[in-house]
Structure formats: structure tokens, C-alpha cells
C-alpha atoms as a PDB file:
ATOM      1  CA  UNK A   1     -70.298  68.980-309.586  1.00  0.00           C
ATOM      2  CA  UNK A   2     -71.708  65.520-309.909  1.00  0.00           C
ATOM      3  CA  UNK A   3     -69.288  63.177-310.934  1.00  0.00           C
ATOM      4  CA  UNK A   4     -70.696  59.499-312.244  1.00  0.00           C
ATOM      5  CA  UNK A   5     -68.397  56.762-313.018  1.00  0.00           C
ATOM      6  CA  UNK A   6     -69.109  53.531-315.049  1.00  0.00           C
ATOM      7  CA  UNK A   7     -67.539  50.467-314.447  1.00  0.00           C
ATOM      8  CA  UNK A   8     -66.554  47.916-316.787  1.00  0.00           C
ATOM      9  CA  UNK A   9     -65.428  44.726-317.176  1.00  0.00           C
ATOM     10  CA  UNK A  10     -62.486  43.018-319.246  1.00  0.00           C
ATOM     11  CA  UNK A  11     -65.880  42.370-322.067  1.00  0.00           C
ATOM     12  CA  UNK A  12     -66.288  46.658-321.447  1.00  0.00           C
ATOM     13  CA  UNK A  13     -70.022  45.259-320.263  1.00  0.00           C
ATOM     14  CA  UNK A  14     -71.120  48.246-317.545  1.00  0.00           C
ATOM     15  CA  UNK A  15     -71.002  45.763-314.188  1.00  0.00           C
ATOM     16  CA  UNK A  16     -72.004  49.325-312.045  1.00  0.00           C
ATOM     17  CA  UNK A  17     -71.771  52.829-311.740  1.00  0.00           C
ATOM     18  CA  UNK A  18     -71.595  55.240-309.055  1.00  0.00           C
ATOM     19  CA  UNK A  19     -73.149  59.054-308.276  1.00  0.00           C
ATOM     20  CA  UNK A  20     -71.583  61.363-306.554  1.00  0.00           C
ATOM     21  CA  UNK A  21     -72.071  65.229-305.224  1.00  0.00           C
ATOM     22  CA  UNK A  22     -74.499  67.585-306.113  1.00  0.00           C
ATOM     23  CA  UNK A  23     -74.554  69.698-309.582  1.00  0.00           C
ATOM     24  CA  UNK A  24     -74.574  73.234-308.220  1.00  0.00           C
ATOM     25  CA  UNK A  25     -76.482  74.094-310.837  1.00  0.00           C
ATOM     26  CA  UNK A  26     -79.289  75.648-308.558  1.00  0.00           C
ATOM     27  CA  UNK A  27     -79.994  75.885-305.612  1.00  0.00           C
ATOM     28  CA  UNK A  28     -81.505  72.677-303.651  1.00  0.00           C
ATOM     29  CA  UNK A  29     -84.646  71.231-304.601  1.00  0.00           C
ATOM     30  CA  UNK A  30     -85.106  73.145-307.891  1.00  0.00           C
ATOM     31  CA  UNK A  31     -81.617  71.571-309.301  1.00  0.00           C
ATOM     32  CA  UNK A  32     -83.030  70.480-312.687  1.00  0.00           C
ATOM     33  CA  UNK A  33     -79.354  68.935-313.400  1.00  0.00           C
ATOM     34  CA  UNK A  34     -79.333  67.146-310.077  1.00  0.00           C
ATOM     35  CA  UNK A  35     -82.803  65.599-310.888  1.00  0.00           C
ATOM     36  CA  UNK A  36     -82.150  64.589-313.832  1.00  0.00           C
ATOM     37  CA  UNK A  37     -79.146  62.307-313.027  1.00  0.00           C
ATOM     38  CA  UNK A  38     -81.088  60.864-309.925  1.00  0.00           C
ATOM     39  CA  UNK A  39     -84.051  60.150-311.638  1.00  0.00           C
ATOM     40  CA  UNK A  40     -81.628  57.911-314.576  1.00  0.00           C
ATOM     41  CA  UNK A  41     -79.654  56.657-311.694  1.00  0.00           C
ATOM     42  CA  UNK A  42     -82.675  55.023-309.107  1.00  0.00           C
ATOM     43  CA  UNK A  43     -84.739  54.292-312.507  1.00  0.00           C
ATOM     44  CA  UNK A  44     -81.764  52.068-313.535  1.00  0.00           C
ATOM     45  CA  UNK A  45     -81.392  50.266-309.972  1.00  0.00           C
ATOM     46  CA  UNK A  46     -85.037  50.247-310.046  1.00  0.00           C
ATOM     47  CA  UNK A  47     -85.618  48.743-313.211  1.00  0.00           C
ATOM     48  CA  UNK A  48     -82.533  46.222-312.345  1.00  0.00           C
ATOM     49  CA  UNK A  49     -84.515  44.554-309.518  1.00  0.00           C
ATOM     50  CA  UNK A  50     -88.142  44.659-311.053  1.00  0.00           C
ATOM     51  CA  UNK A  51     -87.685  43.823-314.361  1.00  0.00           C
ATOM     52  CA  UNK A  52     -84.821  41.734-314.719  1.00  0.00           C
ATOM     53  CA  UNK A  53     -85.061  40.545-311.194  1.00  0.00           C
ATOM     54  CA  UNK A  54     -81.928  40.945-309.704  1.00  0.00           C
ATOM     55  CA  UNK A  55     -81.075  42.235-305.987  1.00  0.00           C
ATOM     56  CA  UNK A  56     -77.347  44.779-307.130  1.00  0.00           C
ATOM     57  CA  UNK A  57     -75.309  45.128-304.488  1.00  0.00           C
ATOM     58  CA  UNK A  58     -75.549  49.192-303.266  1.00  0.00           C
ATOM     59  CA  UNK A  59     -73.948  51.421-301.443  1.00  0.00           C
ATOM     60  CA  UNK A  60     -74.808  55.244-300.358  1.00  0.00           C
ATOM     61  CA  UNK A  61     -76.946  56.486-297.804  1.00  0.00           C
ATOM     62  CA  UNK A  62     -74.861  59.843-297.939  1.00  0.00           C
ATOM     63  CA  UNK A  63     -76.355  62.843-299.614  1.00  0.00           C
ATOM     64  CA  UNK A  64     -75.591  63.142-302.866  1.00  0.00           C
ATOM     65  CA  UNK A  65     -74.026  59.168-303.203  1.00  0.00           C
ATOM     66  CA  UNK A  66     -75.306  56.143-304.859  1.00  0.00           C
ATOM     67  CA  UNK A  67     -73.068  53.352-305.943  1.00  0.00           C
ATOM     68  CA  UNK A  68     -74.845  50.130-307.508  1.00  0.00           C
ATOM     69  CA  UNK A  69     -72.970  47.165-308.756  1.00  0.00           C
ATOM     70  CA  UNK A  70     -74.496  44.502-310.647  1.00  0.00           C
ATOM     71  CA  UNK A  71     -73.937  40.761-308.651  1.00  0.00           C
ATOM     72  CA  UNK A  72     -72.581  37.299-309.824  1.00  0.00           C
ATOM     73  CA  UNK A  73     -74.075  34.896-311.091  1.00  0.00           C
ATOM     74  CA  UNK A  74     -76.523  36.229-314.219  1.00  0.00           C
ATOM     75  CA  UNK A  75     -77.993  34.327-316.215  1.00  0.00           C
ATOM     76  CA  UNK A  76     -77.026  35.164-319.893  1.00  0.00           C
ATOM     77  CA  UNK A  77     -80.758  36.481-320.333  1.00  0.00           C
ATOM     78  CA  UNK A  78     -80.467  38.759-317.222  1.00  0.00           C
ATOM     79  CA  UNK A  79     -77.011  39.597-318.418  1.00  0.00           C
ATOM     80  CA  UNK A  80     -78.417  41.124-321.972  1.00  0.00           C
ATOM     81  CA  UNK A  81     -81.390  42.800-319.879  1.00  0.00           C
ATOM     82  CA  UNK A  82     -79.167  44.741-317.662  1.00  0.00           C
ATOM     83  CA  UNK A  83     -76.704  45.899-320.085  1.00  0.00           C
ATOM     84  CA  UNK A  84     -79.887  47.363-322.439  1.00  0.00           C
ATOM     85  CA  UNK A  85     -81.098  48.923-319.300  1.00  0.00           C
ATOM     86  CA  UNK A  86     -77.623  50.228-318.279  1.00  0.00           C
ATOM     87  CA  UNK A  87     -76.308  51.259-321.482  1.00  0.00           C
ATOM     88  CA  UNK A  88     -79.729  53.438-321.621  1.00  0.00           C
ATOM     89  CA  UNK A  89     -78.303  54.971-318.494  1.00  0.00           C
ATOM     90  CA  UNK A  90     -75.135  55.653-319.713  1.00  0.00           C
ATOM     91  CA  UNK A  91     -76.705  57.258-323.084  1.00  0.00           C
ATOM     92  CA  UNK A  92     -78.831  59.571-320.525  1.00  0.00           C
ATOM     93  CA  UNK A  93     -75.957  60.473-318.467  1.00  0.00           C
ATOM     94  CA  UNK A  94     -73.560  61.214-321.494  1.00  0.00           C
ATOM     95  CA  UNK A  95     -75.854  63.649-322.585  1.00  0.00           C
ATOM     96  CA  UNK A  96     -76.452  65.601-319.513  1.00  0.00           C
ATOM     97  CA  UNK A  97     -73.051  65.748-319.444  1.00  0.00           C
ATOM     98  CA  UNK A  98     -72.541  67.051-323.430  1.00  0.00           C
ATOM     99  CA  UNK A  99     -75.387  69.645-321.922  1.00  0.00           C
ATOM    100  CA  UNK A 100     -73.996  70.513-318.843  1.00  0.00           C
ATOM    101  CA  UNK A 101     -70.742  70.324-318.954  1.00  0.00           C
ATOM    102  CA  UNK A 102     -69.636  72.344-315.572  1.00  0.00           C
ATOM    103  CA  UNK A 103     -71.912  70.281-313.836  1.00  0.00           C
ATOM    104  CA  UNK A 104     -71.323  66.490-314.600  1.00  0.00           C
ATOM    105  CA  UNK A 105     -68.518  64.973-315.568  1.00  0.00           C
ATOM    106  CA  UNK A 106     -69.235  61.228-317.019  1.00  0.00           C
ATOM    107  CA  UNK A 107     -66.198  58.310-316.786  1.00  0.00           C
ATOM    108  CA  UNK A 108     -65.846  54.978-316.946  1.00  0.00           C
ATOM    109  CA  UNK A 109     -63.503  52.886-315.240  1.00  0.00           C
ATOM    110  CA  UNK A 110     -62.246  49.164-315.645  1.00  0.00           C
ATOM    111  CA  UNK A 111     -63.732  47.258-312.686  1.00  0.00           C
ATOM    112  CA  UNK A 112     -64.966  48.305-309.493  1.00  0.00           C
END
């Protein structure tokens, strides 16, 4: 199961989110489930540092792990642009989730 957490701060603004595990939906490298969520997830980081121009903080490097925070210091424009952008991820996951419900389980979490 994948599991992918949102975190929140005290505002419930997503500051990060993390991906973990594989779906087990099918087997490896024709997992629609699993692409799905890694496509949202590194579009989301991607978008983060090219469009709104900020460097997250990330961790992973494991199979099947990515955990991307967002860092201090925003402006209040770059603020708004990364919670459209991660709020679109968290509409993407939630529905994979509604869809596949034995495969990802969505949660959020008050800070990190």
C-alpha cells in the first residue's frame, strides 16, 4: 500500500507531504496506481522549484519514499502559489485514494 501524508500547519496550509511504499496494485513497472501518485507527487516538487521558485527541503532516495517540505521564509506571493499547487496535489491524491481504496490511504497530519 502507498501511504501519503499531508502536513499542516496551525493555518491547516499543506507545509509538505510525504510518499511512501508501493501500491501492489500490479506488478512493477505496469503499476498504474503507483504511477499515478508519483507522477502528482515529483510534478508538485517540480512545479514548487520552477514555477514558484523555491528550493523544498526533501528527503527519500529509498524506493518507494519521497518526503518534501516546503522551507521558511515565503514570500506571501510564493506562499499562495504553493498552496494552489499543493492543494491540486492533495485533490489528485484524494481521489486515487476514493478509487483505490486498498491501495492508498491519504492523511494529513499537523506539522512535520
Amino acid at each position: 500500500m502507498t501511504r501519503c501524508t499531508l502536513f499542516l500547519d496551525d493555518a491547516s496550509r499543506i507545509t509538505g507531504f510525504s510518499i511512501k511504499g508501493h501500491s501492489g496494485y500490479a506488478e512493477e513497472g505496469s503499476d498504474i496506481v503507483c504511477a499515478a501518485v508519483s507522477v502528482l507527487a515529483l510534478t508538485t516538487d517540480h512545479a514548487l522549484c520552477r514555477l514558484v521558485g523555491l528550493s523544498p527541503i526533501e528527503r527519500g532516495g529509498e524506493d518507494g519514499y519521497l518526503e518534501v517540505h516546503l522551507p521558511g521564509g515565503m514570500s506571501p506571493q510564493q506562499m499562495h502559489d504553493a498552496q494552489l499547487l499543493m492543494s491540486a496535489l492533495h485533490l489528485g491524491l484524494e481521489n486515487i485514494a476514493q478509487d483505490y481504496p486498498r491501495f492508498v490511504r491519504l492523511t494529513t497530519r499537523k506539522g512535520k
